[in-house]
Every structure is written in structure tokens, then in C-alpha cells.
Protein backbone atom coordinates (compact mmCIF):
# COMPACT_ATOMS: atom_id res chain seq x y z
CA UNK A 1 -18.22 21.39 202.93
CA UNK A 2 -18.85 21.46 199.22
CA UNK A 3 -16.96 24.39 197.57
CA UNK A 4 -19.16 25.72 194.95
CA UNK A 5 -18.40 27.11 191.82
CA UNK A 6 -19.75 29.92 189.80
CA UNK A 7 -18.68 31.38 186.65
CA UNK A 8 -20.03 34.05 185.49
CA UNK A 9 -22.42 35.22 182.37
CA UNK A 10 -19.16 37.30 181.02
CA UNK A 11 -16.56 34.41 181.97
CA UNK A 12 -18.51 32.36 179.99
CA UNK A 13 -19.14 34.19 176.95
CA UNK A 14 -15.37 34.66 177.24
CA UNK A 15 -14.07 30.87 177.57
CA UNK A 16 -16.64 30.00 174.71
CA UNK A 17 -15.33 32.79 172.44
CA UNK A 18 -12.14 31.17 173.05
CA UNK A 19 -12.74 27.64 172.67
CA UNK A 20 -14.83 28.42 169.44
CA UNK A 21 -11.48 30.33 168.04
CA UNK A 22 -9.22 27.73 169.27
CA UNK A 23 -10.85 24.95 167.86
CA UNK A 24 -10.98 26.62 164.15
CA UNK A 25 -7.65 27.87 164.05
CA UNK A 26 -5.64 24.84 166.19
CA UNK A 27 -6.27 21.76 164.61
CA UNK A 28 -4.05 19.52 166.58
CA UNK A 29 -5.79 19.77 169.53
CA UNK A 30 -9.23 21.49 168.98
CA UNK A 31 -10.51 20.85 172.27
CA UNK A 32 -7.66 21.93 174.04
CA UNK A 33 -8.96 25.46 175.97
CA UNK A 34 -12.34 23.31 177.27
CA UNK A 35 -10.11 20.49 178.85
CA UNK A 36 -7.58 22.59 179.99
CA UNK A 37 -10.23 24.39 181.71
CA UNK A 38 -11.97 21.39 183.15
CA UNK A 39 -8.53 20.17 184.68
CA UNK A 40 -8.45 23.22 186.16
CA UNK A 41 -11.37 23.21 187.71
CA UNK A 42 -11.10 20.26 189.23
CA UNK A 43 -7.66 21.07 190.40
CA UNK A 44 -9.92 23.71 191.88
CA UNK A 45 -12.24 21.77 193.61
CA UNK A 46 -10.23 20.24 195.86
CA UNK A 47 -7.84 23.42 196.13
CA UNK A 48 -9.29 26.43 196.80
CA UNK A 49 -7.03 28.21 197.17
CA UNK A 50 -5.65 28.49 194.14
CA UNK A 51 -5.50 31.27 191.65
CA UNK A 52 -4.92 35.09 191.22
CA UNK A 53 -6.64 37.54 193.45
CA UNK A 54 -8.64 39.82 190.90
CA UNK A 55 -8.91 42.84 192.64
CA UNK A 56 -11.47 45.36 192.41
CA UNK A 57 -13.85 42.45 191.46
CA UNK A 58 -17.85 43.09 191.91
CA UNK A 59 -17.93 39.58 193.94
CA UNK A 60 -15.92 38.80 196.21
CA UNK A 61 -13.85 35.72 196.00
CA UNK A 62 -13.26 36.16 192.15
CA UNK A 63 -10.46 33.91 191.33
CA UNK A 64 -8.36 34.36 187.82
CA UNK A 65 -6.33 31.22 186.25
CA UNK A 66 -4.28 31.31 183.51
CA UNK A 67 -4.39 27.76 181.62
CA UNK A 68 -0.62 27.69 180.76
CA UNK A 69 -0.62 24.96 177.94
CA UNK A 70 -3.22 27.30 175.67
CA UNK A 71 -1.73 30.45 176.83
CA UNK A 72 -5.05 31.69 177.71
């Protein structure tokens, strides 16, 4: 079974705010917050189980990850 991933309209007006700020104001490694997050992702594709619970969520199986290296 395929796990299938979904990120939402918000989530991704939020991870391209951020990528747009970090890529102005940290030149060393502009692209930092998108490859952080595709690592991520792909760490989540073959385990699901990873990241926070976000409770009260309107979805269910809403999963929250905190990319360490950006602090973000």
C-alpha cells in the first residue's frame, strides 16, 4: 500500500512563506527549508509513523514535523 500524502492549501502557503523568507535573509544555504522538507518527506514515506499528533485537527491523521536544522 502506497501511503499518500496531502498537504494542505494553508500548509502550503505556510512552507512557501517560509522558504521565500529563508532564502532572502539566509544566504548560505537559500534552499535550505524546501530540502529539509523534502528529506522529510521522504523520511515520511517510508515511515509513517512519524511526527507530532496535532490534536484538534479538522482531518484526521494531521501529522506536524519540526525540520530541526532550519528551526522551523
Amino acid at each position: 500500500m502506497t501511503l499518500r500524502l496531502f498537504i494542505t492549501p494553508r500548509a502550503a502557503r505556510e512552507i512557501r512563506r517560509a522558504a521565500e523568507w529563508w532564502s532572502v535573509n539566509r544566504l548560505d544555504a537559500p534552499g535550505a527549508v524546501r530540502a529539509d522538507l523534502k528529506t522529510t518527506l521522504a523520511i515520511l514515506h517510508e515511515q509513517p509513523g512519524i511526527g507530532g499528533e496535532v490534536e484538534n485537527a479538522s482531518s484526521l491523521d494531521v501529522q506536524r514535523f519540526y525540520l530541526d536544522r532550519v528551526k522551523y
